[in-house]
Protein backbone atom coordinates (compact mmCIF):
# COMPACT_ATOMS: atom_id res chain seq x y z
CA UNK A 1 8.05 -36.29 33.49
CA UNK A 2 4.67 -37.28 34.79
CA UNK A 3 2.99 -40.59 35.42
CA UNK A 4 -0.29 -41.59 33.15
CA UNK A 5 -1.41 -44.55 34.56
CA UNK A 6 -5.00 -45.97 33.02
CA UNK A 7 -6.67 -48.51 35.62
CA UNK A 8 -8.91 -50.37 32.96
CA UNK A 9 -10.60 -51.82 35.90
CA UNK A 10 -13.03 -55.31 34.81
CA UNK A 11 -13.28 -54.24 31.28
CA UNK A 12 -11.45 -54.48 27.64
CA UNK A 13 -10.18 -57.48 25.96
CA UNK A 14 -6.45 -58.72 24.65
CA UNK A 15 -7.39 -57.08 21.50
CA UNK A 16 -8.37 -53.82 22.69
CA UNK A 17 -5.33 -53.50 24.27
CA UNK A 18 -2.93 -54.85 21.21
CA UNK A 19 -4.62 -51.93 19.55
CA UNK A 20 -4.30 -49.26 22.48
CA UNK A 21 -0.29 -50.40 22.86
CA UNK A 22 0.25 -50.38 18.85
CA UNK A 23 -1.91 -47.10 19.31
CA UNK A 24 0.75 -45.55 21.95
CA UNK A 25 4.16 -46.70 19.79
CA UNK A 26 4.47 -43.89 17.94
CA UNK A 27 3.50 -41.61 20.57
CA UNK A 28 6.13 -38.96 21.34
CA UNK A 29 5.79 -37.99 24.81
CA UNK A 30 8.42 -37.83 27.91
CA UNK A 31 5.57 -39.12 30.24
CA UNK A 32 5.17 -42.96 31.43
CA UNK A 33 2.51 -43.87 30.50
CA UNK A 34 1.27 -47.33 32.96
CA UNK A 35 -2.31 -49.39 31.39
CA UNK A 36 -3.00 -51.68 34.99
CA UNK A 37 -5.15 -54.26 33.30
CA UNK A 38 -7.14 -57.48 34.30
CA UNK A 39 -4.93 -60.14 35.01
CA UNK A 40 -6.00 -62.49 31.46
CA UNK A 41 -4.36 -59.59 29.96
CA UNK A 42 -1.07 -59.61 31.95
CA UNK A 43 1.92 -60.47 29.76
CA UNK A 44 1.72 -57.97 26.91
CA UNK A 45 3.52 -54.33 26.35
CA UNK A 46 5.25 -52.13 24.30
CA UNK A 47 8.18 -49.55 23.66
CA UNK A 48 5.93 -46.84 25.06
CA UNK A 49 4.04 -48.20 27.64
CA UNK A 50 4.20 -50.41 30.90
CA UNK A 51 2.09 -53.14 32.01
CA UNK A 52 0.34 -53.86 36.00
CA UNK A 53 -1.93 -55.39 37.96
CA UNK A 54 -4.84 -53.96 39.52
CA UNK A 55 -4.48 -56.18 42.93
CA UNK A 56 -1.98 -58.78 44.26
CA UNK A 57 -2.55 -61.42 47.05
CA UNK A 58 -1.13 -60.31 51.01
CA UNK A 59 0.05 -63.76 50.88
CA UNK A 60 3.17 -65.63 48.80
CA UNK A 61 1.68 -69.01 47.71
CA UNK A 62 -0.79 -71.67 49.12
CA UNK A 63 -4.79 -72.23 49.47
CA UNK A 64 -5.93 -69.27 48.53
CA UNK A 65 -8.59 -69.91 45.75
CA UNK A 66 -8.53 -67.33 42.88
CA UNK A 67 -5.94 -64.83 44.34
CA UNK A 68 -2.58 -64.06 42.36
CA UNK A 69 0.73 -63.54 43.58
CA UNK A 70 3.40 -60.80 43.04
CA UNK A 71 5.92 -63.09 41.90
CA UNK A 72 3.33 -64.41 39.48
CA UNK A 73 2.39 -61.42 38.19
CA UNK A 74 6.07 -60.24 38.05
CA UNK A 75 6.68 -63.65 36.53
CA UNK A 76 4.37 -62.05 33.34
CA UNK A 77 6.88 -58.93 32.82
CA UNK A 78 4.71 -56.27 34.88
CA UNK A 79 6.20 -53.54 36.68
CA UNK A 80 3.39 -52.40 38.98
CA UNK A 81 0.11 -53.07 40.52
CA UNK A 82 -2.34 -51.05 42.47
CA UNK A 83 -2.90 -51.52 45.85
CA UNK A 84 -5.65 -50.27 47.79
CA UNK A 85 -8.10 -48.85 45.62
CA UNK A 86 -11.00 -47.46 46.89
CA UNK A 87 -13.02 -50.06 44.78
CA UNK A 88 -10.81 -52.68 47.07
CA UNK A 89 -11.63 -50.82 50.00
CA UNK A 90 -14.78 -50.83 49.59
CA UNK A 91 -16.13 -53.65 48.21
CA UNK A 92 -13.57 -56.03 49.66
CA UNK A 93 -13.01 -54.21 52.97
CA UNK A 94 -9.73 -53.81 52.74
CA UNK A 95 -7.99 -51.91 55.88
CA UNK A 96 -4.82 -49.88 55.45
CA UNK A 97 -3.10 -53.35 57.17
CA UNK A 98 -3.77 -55.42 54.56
CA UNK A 99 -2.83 -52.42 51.95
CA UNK A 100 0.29 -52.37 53.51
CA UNK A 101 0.93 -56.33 53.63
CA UNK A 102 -0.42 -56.35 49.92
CA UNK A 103 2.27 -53.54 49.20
CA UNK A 104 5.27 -55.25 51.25
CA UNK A 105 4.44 -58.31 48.53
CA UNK A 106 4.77 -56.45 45.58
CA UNK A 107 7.87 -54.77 46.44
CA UNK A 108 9.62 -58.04 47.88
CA UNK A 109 9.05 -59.12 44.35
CA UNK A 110 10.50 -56.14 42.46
CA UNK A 111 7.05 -54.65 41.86
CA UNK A 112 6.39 -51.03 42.45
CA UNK A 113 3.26 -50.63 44.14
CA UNK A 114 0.49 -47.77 43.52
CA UNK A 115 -1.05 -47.41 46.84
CA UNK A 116 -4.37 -45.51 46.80
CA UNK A 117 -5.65 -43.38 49.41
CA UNK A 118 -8.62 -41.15 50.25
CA UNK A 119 -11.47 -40.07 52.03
CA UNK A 120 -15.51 -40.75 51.59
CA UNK A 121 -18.12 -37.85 51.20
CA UNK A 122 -19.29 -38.84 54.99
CA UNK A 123 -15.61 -38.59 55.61
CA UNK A 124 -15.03 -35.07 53.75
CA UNK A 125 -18.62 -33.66 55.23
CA UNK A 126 -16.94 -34.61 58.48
CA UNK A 127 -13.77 -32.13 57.95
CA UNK A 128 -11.71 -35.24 58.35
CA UNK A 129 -10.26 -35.30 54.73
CA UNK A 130 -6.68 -34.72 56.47
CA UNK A 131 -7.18 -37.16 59.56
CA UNK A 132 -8.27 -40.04 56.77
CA UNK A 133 -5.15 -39.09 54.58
CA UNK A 134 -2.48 -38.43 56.46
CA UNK A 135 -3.36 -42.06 58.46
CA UNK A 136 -3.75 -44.10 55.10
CA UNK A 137 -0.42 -43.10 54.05
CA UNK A 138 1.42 -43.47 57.46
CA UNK A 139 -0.84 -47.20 57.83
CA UNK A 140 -0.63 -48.58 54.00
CA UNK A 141 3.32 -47.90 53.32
CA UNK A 142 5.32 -50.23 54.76
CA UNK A 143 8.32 -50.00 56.85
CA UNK A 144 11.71 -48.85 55.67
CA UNK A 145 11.32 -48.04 51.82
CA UNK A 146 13.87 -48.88 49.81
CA UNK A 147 12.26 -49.19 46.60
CA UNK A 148 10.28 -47.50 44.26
CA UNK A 149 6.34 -46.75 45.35
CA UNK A 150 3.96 -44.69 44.52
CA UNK A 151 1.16 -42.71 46.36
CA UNK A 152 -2.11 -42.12 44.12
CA UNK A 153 -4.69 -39.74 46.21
CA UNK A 154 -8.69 -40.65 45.17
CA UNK A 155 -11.34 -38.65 46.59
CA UNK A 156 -13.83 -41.76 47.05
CA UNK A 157 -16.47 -39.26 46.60
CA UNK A 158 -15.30 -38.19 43.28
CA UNK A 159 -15.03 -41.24 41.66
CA UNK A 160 -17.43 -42.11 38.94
CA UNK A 161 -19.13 -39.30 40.14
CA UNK A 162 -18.23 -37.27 37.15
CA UNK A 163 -17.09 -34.69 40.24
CA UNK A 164 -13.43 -33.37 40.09
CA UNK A 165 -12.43 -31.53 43.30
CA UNK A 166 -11.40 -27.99 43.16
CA UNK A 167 -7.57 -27.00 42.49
CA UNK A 168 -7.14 -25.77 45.77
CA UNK A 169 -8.82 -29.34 47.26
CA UNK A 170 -6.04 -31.00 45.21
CA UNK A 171 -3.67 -28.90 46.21
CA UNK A 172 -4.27 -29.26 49.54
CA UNK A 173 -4.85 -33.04 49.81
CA UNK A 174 -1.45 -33.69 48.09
CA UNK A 175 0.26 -30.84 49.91
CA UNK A 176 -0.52 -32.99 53.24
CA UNK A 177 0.64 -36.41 51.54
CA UNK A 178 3.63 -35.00 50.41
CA UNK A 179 4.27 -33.51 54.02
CA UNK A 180 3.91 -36.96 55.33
CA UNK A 181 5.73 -38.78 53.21
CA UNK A 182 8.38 -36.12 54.26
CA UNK A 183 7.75 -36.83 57.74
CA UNK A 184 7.94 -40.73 57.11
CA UNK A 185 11.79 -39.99 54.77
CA UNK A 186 10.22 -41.01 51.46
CA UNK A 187 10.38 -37.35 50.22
CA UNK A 188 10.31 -37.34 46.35
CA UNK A 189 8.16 -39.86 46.49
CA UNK A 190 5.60 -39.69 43.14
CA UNK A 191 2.03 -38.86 44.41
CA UNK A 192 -0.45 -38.73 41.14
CA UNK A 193 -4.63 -37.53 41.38
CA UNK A 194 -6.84 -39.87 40.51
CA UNK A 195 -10.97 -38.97 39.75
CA UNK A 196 -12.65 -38.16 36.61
CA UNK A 197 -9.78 -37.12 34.70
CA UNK A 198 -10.26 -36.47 31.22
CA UNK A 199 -8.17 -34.53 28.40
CA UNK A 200 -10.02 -31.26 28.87
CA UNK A 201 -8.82 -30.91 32.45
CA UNK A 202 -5.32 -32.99 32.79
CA UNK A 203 -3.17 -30.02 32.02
CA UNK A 204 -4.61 -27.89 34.63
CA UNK A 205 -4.31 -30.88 36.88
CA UNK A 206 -0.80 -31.81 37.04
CA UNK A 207 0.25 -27.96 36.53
CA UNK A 208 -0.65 -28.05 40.70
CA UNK A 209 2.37 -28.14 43.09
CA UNK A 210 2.78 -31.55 44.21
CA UNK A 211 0.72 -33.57 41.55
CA UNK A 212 2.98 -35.79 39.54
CA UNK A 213 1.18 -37.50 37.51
CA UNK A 214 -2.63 -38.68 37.29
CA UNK A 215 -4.76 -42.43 37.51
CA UNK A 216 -7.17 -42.37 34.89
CA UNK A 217 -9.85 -44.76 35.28
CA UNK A 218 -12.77 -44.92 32.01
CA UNK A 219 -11.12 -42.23 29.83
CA UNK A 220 -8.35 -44.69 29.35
CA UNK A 221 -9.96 -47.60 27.85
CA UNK A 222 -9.75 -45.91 24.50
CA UNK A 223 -6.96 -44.19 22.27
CA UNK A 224 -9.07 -41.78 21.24
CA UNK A 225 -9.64 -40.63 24.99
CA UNK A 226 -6.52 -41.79 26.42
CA UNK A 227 -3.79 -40.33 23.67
CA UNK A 228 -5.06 -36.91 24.62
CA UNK A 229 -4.45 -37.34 28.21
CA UNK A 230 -1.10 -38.73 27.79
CA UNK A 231 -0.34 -35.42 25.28
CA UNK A 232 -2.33 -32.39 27.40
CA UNK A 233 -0.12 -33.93 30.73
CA UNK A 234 2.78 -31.54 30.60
């Protein structure tokens, strides 16, 4: 079984996605198959497919002006919500700390977190792919796991770049997050590729040792794109 998770990002509508989950309900597949979708659209799912969040608030409740909870957006029926994504990072200069407190949140509220991690092309140019990894993973999960999370490794460079990193730089970077997960106990723990995945190279994709599943960011806003993925991901 692998994880397809689509991270719709600010774009679709409650409509497109009626369609995309009646779409997905006679899909046979023995994936899981995750849409994270904007918050107005929170609230909705189907047979074959869970619902999350693409964000969740470090904090539990009070004057904090257009931020949303984890026990609100449990409160809607979602299982999970992405922490950390490189967009987040970078746009909204969020540290591995606040990854981590943003995490803590959504599992103290029964939400299984997809925390993103990954380097820049300054960062890879600078051979510290590893260093970057290895200390977003130790920094963003919090202490003493008991629950279900989930690592999701995005070259920043990669994404929307229409660039997907060799097999063997896959290979490698998840071979290193899934030796430090070790180190940290949390072996087993689901670890998925996320960066211009598309049908045409899923398969090949989650055939490498330590991939689990994939994030798919554009090529899931539409059936037509996404139903492939979810079938080629074996």
């Amino acid at each position: 079984m692998k994880y397809i998770i689509g991270n719709w990002k600010m774009n679709g509508s409650k409509t497109e996605l009626d369609d995309m989950i009646a779409t997905l309900a006679d899909t046979k597949t023995q994936n899981r198959v995750v849409l994270c979708v904007p918050f107005t659209m929170l609230g909705t799912g189907g047979a074959n497919v869970s619902i999350g969040a693409q964000d969740v608030s470090a904090h539990d409740h009070g004057a904090f002006t257009g931020e949303v909870s984890a026990s609100m957006i449990a409160a809607t029926g979602a299982k999970y919500v992405i922490v950390g994504h490189s967009e987040r990072r970078a746009y909204h200069n969020e540290t591995n700390d606040i990854v981590r407190a943003k995490a803590q949140m959504a599992l103290d509220n029964g939400l299984c977190p997809i925390i993103c991690v990954g380097e820049t092309m300054d960062e890879k140019r600078a051979g510290k792919t590893f260093d970057v990894i290895q200390s977003a993973v130790r920094e963003s999960v919090p202490a003493d796991v008991q629950d279900d999370i989930i690592i999701a490794y995005e070259p920043r460079w990669a994404i929307g770049a229409g660039i997907t990193p060799t097999r063997q730089e896959i290979s490698d970077a998840h071979r290193v997050i899934a030796e430090t997960l070790a180190y940290m106990g949390l072996d087993g723990t689901p670890i998925l590729y996320g960066a211009s995945v598309k049908a045409n190279n899923v398969a090949d994709i989650v055939s490498i040792d330590n991939v689990d599943g994939v994030l798919v960011g554009g090529a899931s806003l539409k059936p037509q794109d996404f139903l492939p993925i979810i079938e080629n991901a074996k």
